[in-house]
PDB file of N, CA and C in Angstrom:
ATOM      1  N   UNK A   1     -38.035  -8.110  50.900  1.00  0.00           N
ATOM      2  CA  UNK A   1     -38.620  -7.556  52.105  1.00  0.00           C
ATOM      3  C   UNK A   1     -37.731  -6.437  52.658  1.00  0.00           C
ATOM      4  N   UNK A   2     -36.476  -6.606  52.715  1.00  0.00           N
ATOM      5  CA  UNK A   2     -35.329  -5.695  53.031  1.00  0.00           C
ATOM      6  C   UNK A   2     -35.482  -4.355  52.574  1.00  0.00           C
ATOM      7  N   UNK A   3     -35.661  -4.253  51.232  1.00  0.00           N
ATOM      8  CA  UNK A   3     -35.526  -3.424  50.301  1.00  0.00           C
ATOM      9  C   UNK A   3     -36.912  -2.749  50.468  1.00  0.00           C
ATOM     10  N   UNK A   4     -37.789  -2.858  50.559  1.00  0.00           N
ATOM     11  CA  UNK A   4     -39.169  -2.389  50.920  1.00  0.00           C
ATOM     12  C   UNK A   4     -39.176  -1.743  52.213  1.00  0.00           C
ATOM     13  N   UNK A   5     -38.507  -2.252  52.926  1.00  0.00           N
ATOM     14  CA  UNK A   5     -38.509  -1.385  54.438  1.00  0.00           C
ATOM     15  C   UNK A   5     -38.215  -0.793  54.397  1.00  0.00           C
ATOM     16  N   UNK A   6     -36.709  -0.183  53.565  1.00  0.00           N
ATOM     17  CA  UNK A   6     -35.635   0.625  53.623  1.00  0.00           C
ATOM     18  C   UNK A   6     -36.324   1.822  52.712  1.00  0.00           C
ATOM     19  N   UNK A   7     -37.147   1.364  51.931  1.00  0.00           N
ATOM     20  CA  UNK A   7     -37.764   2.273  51.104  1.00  0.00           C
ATOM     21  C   UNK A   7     -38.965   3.119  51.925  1.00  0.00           C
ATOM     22  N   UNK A   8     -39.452   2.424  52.422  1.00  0.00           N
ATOM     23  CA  UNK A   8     -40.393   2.879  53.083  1.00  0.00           C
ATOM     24  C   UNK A   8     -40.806   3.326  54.623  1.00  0.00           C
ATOM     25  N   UNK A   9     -39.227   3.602  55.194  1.00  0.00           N
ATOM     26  CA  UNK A   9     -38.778   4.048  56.291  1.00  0.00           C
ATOM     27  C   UNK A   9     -38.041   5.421  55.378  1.00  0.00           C
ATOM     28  N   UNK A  10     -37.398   5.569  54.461  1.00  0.00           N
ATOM     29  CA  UNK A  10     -36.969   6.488  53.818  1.00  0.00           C
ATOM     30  C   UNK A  10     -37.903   7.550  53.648  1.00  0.00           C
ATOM     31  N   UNK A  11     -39.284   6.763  52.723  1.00  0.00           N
ATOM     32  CA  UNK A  11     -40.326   7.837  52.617  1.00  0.00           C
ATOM     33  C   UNK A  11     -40.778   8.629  53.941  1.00  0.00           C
ATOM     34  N   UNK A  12     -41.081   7.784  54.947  1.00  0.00           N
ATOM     35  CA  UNK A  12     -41.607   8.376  55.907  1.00  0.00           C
ATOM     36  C   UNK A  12     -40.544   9.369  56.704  1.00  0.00           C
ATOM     37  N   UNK A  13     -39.206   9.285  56.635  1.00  0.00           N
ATOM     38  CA  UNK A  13     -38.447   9.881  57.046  1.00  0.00           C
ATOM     39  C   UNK A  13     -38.554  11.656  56.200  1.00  0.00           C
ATOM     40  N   UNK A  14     -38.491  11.355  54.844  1.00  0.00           N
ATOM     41  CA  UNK A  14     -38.646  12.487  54.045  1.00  0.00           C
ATOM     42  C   UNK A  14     -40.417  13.066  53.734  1.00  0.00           C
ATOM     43  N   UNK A  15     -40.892  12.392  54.751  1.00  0.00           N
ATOM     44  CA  UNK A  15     -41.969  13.052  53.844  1.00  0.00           C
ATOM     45  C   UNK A  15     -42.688  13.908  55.321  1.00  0.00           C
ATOM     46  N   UNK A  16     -42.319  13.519  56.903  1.00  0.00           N
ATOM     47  CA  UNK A  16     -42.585  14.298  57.749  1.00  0.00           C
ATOM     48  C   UNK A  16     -41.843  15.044  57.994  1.00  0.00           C
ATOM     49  N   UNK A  17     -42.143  16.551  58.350  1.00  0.00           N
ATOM     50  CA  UNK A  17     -41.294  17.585  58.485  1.00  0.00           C
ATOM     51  C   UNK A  17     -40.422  17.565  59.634  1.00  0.00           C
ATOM     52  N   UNK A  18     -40.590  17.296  60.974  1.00  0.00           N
ATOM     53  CA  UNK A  18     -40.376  17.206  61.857  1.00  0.00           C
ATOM     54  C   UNK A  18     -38.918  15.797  61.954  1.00  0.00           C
ATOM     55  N   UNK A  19     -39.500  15.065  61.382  1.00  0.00           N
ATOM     56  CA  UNK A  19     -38.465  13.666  61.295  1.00  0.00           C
ATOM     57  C   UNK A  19     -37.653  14.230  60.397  1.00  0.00           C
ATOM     58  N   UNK A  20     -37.589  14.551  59.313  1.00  0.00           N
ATOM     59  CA  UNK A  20     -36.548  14.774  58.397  1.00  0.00           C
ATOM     60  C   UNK A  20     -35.494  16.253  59.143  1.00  0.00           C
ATOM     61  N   UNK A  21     -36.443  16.878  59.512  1.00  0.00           N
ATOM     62  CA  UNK A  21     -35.278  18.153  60.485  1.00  0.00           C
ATOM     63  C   UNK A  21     -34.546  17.461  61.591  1.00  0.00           C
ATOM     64  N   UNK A  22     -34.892  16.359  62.048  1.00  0.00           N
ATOM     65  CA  UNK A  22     -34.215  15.595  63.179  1.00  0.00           C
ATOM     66  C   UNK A  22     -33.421  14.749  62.763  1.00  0.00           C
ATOM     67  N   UNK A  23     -33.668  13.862  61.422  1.00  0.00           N
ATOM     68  CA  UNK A  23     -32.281  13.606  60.769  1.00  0.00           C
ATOM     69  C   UNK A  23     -31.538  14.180  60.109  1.00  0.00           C
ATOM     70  N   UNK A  24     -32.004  15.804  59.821  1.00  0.00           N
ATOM     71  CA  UNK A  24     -30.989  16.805  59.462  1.00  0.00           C
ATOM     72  C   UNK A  24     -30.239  16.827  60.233  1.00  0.00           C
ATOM     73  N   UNK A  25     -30.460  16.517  61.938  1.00  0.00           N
ATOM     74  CA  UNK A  25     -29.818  17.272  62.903  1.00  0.00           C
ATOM     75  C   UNK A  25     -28.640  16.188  63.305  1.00  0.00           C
ATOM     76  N   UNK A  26     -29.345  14.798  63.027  1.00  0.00           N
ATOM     77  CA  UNK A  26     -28.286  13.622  63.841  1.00  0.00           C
ATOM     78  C   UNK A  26     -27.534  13.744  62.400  1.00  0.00           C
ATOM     79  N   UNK A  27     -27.916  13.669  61.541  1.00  0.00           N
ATOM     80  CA  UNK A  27     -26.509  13.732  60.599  1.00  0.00           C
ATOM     81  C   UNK A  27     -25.409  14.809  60.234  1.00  0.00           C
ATOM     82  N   UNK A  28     -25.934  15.968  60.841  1.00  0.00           N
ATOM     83  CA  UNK A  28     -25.128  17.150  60.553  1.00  0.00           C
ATOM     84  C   UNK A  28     -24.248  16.989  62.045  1.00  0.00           C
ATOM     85  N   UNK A  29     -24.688  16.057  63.140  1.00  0.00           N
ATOM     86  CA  UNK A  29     -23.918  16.596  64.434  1.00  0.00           C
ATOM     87  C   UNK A  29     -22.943  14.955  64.145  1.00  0.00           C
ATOM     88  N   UNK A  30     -23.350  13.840  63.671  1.00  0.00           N
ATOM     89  CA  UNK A  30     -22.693  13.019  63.098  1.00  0.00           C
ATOM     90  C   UNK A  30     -21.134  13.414  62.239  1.00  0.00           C
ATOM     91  N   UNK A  31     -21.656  13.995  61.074  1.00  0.00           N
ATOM     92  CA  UNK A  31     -20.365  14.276  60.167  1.00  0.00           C
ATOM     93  C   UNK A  31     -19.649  15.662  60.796  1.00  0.00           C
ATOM     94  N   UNK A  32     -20.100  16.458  61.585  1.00  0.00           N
ATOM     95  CA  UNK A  32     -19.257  17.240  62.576  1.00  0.00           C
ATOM     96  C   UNK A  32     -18.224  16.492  63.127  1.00  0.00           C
ATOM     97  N   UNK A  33     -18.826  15.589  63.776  1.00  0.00           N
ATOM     98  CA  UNK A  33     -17.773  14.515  64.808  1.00  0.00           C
ATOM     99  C   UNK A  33     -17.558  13.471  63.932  1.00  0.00           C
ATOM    100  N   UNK A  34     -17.601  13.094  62.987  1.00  0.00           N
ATOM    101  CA  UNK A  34     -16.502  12.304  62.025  1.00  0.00           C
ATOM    102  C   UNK A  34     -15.517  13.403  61.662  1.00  0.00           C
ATOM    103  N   UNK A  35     -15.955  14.314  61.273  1.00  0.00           N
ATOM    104  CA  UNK A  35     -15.132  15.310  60.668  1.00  0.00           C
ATOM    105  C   UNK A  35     -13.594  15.936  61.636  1.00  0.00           C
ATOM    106  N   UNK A  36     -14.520  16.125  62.686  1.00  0.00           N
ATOM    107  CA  UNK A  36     -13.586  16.325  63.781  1.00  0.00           C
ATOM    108  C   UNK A  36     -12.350  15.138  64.307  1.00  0.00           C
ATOM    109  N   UNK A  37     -13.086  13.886  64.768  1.00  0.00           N
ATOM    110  CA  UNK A  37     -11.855  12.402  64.838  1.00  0.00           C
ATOM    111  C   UNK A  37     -11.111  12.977  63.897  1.00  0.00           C
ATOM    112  N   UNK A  38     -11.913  12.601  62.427  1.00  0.00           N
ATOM    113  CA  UNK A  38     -11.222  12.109  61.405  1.00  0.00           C
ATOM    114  C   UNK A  38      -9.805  13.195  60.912  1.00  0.00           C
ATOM    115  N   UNK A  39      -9.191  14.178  61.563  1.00  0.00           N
ATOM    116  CA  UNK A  39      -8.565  15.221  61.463  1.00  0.00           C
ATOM    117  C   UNK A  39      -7.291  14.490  62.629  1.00  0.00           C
ATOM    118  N   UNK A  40      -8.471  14.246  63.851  1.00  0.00           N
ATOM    119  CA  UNK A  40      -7.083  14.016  64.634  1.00  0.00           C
ATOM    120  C   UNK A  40      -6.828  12.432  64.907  1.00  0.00           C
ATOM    121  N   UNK A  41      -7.348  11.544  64.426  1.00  0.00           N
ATOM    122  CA  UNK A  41      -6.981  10.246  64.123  1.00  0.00           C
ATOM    123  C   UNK A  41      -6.588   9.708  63.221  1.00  0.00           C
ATOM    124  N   UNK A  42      -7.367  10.274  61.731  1.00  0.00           N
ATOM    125  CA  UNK A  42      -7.093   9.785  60.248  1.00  0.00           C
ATOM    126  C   UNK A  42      -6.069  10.982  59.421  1.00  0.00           C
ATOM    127  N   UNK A  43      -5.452  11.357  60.002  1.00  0.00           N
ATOM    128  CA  UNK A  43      -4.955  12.855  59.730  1.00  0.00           C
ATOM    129  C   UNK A  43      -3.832  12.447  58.585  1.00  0.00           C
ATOM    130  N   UNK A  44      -3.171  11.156  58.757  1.00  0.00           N
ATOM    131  CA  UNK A  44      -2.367  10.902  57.058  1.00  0.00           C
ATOM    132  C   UNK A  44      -2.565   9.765  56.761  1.00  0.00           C
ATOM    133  N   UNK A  45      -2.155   9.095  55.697  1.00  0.00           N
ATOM    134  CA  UNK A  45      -2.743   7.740  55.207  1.00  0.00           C
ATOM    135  C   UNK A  45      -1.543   7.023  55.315  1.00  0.00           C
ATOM    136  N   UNK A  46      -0.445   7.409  56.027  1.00  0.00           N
ATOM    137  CA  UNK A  46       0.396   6.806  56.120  1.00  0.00           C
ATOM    138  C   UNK A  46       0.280   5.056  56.776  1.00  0.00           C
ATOM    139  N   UNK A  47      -0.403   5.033  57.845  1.00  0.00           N
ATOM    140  CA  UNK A  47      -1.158   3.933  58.639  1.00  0.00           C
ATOM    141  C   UNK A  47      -1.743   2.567  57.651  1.00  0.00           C
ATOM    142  N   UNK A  48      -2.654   3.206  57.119  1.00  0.00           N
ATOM    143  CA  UNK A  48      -3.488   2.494  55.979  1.00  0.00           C
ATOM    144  C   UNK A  48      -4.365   2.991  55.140  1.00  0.00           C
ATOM    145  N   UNK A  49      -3.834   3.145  53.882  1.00  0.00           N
ATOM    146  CA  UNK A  49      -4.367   4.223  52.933  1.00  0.00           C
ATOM    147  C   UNK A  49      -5.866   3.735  52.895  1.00  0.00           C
ATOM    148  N   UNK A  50      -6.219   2.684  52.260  1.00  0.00           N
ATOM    149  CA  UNK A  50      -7.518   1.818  52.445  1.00  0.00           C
ATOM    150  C   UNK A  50      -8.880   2.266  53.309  1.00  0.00           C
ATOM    151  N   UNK A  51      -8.212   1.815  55.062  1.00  0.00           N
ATOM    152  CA  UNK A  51      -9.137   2.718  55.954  1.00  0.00           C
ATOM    153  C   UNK A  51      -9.455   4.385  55.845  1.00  0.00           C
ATOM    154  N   UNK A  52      -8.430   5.529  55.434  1.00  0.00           N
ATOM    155  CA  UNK A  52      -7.818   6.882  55.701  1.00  0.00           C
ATOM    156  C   UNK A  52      -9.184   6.735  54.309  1.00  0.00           C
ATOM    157  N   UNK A  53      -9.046   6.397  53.157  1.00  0.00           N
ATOM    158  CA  UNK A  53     -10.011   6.716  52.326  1.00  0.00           C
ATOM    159  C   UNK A  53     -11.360   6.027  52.392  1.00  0.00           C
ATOM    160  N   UNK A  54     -11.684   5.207  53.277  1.00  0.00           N
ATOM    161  CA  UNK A  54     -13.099   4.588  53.919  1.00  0.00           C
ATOM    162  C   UNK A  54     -13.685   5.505  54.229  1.00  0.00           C
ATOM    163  N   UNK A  55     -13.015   5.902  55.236  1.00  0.00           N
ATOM    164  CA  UNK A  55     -13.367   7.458  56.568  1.00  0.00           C
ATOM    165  C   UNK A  55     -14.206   8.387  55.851  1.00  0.00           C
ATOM    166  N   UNK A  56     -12.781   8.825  54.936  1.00  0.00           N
ATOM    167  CA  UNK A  56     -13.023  10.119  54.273  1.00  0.00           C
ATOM    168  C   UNK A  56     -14.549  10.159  53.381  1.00  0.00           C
ATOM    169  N   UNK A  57     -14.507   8.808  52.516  1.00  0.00           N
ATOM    170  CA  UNK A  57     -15.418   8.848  51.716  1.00  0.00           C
ATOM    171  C   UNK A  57     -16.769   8.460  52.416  1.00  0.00           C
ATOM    172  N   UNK A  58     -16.891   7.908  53.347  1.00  0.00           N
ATOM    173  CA  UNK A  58     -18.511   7.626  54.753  1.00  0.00           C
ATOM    174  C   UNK A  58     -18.476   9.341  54.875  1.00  0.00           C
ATOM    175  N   UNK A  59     -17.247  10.221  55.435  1.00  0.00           N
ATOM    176  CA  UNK A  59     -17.036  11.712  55.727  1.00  0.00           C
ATOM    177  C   UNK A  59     -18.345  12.162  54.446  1.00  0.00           C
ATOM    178  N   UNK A  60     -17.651  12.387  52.984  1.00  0.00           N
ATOM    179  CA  UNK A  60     -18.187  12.921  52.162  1.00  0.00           C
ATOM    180  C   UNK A  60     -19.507  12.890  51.685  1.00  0.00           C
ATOM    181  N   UNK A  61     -19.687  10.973  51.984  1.00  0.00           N
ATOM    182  CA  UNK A  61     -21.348  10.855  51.342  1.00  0.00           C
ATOM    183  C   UNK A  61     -21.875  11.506  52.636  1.00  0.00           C
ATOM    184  N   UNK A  62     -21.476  11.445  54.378  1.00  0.00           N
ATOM    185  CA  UNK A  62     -22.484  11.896  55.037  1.00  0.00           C
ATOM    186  C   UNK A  62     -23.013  13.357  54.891  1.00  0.00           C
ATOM    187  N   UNK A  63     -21.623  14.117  54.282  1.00  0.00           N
ATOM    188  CA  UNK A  63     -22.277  15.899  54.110  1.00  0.00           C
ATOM    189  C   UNK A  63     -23.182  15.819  52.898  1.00  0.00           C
ATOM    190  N   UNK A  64     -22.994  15.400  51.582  1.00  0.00           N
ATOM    191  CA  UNK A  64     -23.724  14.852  50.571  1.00  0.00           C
ATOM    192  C   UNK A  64     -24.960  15.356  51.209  1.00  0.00           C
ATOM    193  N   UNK A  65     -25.606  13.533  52.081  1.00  0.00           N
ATOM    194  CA  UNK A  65     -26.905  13.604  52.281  1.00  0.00           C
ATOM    195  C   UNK A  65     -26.990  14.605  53.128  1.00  0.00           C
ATOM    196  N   UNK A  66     -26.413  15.130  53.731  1.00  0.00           N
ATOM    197  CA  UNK A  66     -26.983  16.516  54.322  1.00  0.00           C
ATOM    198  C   UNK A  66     -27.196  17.723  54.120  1.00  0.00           C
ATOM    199  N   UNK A  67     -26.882  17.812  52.744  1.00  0.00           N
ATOM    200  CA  UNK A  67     -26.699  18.478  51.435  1.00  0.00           C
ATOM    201  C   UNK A  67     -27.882  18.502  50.819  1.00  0.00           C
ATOM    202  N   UNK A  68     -28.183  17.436  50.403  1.00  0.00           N
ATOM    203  CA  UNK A  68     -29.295  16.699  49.458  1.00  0.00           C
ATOM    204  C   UNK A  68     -30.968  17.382  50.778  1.00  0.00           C
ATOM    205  N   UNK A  69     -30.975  16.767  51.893  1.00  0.00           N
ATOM    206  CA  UNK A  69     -31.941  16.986  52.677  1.00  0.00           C
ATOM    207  C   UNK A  69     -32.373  17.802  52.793  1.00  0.00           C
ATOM    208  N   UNK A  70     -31.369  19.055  52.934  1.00  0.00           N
ATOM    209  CA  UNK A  70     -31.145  20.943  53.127  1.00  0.00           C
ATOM    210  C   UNK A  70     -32.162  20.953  51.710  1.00  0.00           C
ATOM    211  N   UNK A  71     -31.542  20.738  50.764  1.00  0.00           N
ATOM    212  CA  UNK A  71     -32.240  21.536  49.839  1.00  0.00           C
ATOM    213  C   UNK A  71     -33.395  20.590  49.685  1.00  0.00           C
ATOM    214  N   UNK A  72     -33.897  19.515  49.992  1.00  0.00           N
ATOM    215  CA  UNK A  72     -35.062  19.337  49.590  1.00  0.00           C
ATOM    216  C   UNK A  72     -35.825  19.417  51.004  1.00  0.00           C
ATOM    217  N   UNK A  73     -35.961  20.355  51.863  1.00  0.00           N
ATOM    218  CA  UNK A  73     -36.238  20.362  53.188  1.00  0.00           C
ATOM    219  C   UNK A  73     -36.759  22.216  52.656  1.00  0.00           C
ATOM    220  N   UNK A  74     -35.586  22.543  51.681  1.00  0.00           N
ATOM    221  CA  UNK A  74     -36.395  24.080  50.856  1.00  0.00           C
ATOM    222  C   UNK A  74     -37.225  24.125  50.395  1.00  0.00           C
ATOM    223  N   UNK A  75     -37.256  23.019  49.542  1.00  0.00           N
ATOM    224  CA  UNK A  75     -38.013  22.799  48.204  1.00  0.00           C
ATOM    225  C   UNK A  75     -39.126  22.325  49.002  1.00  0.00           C
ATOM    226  N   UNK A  76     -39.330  21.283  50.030  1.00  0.00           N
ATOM    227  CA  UNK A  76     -40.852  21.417  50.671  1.00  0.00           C
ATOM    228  C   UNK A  76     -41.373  22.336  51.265  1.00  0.00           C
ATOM    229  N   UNK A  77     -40.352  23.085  52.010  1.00  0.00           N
ATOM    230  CA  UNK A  77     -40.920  24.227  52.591  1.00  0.00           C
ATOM    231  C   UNK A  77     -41.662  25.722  51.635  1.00  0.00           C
ATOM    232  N   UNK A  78     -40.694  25.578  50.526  1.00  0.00           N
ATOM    233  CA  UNK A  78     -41.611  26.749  49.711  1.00  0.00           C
ATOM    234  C   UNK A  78     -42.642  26.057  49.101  1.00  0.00           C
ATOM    235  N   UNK A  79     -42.946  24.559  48.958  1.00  0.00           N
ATOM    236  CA  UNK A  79     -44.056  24.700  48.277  1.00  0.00           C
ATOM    237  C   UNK A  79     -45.109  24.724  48.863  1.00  0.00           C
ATOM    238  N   UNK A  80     -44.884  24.421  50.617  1.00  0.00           N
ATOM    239  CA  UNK A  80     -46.044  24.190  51.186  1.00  0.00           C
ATOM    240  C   UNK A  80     -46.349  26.002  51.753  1.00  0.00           C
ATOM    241  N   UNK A  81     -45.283  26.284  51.731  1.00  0.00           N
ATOM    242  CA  UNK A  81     -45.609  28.470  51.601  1.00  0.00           C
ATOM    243  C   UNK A  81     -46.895  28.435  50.649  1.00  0.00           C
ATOM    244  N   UNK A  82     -46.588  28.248  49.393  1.00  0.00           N
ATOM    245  CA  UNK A  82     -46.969  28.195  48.104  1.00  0.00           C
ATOM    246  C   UNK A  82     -48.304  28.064  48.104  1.00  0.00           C
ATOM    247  N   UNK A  83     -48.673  26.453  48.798  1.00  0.00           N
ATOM    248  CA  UNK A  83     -50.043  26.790  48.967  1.00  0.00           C
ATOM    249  C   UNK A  83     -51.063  27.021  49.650  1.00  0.00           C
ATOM    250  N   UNK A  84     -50.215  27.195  51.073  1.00  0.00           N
ATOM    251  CA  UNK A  84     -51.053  27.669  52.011  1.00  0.00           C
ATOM    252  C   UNK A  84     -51.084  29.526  51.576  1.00  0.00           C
ATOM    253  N   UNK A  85     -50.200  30.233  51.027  1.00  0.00           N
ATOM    254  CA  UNK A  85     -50.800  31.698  50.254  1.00  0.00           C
ATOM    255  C   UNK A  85     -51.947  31.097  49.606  1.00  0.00           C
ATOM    256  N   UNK A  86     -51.877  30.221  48.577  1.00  0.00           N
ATOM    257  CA  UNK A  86     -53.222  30.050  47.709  1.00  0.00           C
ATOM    258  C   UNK A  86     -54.184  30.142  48.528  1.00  0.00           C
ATOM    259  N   UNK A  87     -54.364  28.883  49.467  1.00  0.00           N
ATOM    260  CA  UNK A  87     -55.446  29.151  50.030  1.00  0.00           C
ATOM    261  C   UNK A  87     -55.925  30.247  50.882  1.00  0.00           C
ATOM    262  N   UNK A  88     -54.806  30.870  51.158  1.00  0.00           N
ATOM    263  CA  UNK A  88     -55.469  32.271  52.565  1.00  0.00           C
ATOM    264  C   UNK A  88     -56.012  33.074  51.340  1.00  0.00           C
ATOM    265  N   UNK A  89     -55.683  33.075  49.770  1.00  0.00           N
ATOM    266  CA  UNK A  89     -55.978  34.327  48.881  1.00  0.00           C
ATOM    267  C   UNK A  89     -57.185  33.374  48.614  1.00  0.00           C
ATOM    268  N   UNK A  90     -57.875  32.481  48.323  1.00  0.00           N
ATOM    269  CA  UNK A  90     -59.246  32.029  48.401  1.00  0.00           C
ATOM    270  C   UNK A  90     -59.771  32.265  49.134  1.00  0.00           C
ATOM    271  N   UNK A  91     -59.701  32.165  50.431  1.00  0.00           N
ATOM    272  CA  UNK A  91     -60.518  32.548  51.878  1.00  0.00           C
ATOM    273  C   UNK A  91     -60.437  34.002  51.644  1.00  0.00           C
ATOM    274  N   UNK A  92     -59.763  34.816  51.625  1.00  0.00           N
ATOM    275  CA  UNK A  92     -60.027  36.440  52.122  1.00  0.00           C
ATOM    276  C   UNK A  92     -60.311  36.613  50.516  1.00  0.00           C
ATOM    277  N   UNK A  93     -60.264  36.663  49.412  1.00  0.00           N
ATOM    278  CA  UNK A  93     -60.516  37.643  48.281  1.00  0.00           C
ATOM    279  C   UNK A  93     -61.842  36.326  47.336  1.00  0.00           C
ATOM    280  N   UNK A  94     -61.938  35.392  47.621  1.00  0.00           N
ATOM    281  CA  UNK A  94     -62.713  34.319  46.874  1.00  0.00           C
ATOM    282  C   UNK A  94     -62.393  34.117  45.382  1.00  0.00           C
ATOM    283  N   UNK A  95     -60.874  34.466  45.412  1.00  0.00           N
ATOM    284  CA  UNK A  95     -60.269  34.343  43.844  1.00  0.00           C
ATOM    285  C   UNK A  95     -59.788  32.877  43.943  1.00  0.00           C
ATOM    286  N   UNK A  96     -59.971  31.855  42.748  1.00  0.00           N
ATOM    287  CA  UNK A  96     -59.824  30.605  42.404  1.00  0.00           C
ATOM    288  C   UNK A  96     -58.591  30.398  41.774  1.00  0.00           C
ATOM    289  N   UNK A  97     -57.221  30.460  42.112  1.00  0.00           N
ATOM    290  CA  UNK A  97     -56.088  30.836  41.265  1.00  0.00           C
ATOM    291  C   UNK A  97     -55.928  29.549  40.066  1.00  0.00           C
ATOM    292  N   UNK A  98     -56.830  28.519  40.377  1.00  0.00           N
ATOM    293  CA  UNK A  98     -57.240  27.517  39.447  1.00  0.00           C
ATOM    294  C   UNK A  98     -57.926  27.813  38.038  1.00  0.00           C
ATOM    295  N   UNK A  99     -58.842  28.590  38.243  1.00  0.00           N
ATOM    296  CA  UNK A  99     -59.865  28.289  37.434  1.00  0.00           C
ATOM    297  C   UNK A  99     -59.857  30.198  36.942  1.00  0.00           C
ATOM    298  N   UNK A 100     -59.101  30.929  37.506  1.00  0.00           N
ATOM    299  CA  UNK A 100     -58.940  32.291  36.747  1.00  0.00           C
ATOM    300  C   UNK A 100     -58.997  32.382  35.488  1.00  0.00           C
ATOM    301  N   UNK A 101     -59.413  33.172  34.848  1.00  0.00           N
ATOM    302  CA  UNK A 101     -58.908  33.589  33.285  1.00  0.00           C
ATOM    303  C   UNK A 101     -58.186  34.831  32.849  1.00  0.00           C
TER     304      UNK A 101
END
């Protein structure tokens, strides 16, 4: 049941435009301010190497997925370019970019 939610709170997260730019936004202002502490709190591993590389590595996967989102936040956006041209070139010229020869 766990695993199904998580999946399917994921989809819906990535698949509306609006939600996925808003967890672009809490995770990019997130790993800002990890990024930021983590400079002036985790700044040597002298303390506890263990935690100092916890940080860092939560730090890394969070730019990752914000990484990962960016570009597939492109990749929806040009395709939905993609076919809303198709369709405005059906409406104004009545060319079928389907069924052309």
């Amino acid at each position: 049941m766990g695993v199904k939610l998580i999946i399917l709170i994921s989809k819906g997260l990535i698949r509306d435009r609006a939600q996925r730019r808003s967890t672009m936004f809490v995770v990019a202002i997130a790993t800002i301010l990890m990024v930021f502490t983590g400079f002036i709190f985790f700044n040597s591993p002298g303390d506890s190497p263990w935690r100092f590389m916890i940080y860092w590595f939560a730090c890394s996967w969070l730019t990752l997925l914000l990484i990962l989102l960016a570009l597939y936040d492109m990749i929806a956006e040009r395709a939905r370019l993609i076919a809303e041209h198709r369709k405005l070139k059906e409406e104004m010229f009545g060319i079928n970019q389907d069924n052309r020869k």
